[in-house]
N, C-alpha and C. Protein backbone atom coordinates (compact mmCIF):
# COMPACT_ATOMS: atom_id res chain seq x y z
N UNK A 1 0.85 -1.17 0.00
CA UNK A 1 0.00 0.00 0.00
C UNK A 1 0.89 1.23 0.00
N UNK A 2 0.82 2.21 -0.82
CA UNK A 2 1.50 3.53 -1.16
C UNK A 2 0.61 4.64 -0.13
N UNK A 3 1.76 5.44 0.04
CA UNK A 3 0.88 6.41 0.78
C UNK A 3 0.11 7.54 -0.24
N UNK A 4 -0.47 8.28 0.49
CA UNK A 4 -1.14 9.31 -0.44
C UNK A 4 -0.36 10.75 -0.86
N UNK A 5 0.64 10.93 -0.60
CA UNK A 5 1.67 11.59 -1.34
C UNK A 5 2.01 11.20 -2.23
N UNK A 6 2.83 9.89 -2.31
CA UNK A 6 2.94 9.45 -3.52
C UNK A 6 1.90 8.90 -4.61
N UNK A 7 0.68 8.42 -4.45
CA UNK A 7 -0.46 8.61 -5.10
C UNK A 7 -0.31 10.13 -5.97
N UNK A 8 -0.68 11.22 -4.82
CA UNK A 8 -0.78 12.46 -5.51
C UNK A 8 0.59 12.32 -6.59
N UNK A 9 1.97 12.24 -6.78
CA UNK A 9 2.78 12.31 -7.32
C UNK A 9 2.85 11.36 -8.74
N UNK A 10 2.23 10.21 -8.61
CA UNK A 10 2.23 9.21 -9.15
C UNK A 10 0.64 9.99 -10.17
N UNK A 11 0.32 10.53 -9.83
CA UNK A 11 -0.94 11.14 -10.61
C UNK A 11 -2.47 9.71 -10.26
N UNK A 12 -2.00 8.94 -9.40
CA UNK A 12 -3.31 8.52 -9.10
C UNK A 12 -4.08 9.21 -8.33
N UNK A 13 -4.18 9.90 -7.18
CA UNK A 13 -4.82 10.71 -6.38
C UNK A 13 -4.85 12.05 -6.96
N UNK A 14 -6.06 13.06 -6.95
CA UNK A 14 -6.18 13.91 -6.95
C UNK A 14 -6.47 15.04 -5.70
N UNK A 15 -6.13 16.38 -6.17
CA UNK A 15 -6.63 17.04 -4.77
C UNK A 15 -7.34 18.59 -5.39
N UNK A 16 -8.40 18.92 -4.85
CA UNK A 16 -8.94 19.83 -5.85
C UNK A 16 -8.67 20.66 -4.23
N UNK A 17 -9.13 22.28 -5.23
CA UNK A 17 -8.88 23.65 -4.31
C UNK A 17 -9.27 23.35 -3.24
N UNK A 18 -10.49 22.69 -2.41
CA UNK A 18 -10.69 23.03 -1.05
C UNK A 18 -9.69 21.87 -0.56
N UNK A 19 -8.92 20.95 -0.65
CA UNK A 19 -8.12 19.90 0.02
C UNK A 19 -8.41 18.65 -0.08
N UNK A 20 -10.00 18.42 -0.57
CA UNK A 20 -10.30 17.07 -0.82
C UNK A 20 -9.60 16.14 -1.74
N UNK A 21 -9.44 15.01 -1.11
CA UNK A 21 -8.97 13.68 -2.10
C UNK A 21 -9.66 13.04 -3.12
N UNK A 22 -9.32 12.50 -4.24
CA UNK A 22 -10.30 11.94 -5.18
C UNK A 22 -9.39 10.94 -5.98
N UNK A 23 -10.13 9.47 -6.50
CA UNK A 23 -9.31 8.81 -7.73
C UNK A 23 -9.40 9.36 -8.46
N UNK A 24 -8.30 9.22 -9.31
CA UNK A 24 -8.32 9.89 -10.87
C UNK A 24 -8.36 8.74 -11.66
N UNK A 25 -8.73 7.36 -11.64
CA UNK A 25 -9.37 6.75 -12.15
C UNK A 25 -11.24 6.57 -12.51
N UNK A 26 -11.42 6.36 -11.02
CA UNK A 26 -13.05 6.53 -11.25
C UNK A 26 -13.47 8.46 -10.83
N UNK A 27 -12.42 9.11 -10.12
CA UNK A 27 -13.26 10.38 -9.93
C UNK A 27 -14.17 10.61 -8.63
N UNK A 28 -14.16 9.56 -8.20
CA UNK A 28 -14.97 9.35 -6.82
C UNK A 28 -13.93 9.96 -5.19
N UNK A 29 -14.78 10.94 -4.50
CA UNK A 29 -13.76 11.16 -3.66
C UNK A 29 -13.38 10.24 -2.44
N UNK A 30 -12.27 9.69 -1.78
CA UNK A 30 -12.11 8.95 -0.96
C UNK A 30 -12.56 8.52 0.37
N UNK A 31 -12.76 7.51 0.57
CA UNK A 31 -13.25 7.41 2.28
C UNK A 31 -12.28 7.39 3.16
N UNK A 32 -12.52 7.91 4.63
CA UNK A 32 -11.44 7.62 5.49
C UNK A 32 -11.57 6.40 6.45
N UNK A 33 -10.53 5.47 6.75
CA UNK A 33 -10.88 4.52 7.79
C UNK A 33 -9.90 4.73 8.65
N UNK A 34 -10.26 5.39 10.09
CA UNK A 34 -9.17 5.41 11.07
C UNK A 34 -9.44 4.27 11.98
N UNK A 35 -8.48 3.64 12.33
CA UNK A 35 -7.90 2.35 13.21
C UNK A 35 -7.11 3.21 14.58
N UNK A 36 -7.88 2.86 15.70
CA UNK A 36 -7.36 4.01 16.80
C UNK A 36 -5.48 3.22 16.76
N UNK A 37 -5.71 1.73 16.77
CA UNK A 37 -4.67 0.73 17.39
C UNK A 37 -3.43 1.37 16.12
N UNK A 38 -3.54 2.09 14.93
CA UNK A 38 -2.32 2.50 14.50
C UNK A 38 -2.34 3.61 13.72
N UNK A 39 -0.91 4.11 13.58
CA UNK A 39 -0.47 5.47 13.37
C UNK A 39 -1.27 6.01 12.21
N UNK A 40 -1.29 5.42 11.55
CA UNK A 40 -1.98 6.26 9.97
C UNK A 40 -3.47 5.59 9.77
N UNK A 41 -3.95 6.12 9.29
CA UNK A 41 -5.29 6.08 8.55
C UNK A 41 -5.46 5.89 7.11
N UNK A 42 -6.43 5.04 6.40
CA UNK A 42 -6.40 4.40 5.11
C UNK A 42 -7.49 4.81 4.66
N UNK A 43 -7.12 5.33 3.44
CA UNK A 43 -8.00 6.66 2.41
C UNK A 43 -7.99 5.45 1.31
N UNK A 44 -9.37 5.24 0.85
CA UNK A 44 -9.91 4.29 0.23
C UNK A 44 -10.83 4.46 -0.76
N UNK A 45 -10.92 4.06 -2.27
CA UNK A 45 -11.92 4.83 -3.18
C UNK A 45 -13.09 3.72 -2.72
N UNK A 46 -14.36 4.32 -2.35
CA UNK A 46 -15.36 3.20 -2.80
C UNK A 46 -15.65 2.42 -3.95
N UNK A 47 -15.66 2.75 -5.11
CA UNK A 47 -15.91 2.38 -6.47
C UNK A 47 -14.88 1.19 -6.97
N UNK A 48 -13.49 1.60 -7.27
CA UNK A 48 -12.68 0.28 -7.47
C UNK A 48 -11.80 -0.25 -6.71
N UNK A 49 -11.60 0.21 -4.89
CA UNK A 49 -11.19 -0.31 -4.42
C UNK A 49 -9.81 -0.04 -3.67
N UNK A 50 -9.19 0.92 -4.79
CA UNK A 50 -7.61 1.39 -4.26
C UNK A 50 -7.68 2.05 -2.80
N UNK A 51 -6.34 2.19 -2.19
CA UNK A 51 -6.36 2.10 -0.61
C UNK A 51 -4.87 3.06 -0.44
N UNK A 52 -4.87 4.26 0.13
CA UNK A 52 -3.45 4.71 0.44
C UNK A 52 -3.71 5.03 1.65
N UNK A 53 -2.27 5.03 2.18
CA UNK A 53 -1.54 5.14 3.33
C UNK A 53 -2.21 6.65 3.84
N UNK A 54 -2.35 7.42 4.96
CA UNK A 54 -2.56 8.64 5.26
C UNK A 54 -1.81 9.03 6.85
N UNK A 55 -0.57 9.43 6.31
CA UNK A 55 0.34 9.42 8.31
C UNK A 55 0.18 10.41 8.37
């Protein structure tokens, strides 16, 4: 799993003016799943599935 910096860099993640995340495959903006038990949180498209890192 890649984090979401490199997503953004890699041109899979998008980030429009107000800060929100989005695939740039389907266009759909991301969900967040925070896990109290560890450090980062996993930003997830609903639609096809991809998953990045968020520290």
């Amino acid at each position: 799993m890649q984090s979401v910096r490199s997503g953004l860099r890699k041109g899979e993640v998008e980030k429009d003016t107000y800060g929100r995340l989005s695939c740039s495959n389907c266009g759909e903006s991301l969900k967040t799943r925070n896990d109290p038990s560890e450090v980062y949180s996993i930003r997830s498209c609903p639609d096809c599935g991809s998953s990045w890192k968020d520290i």
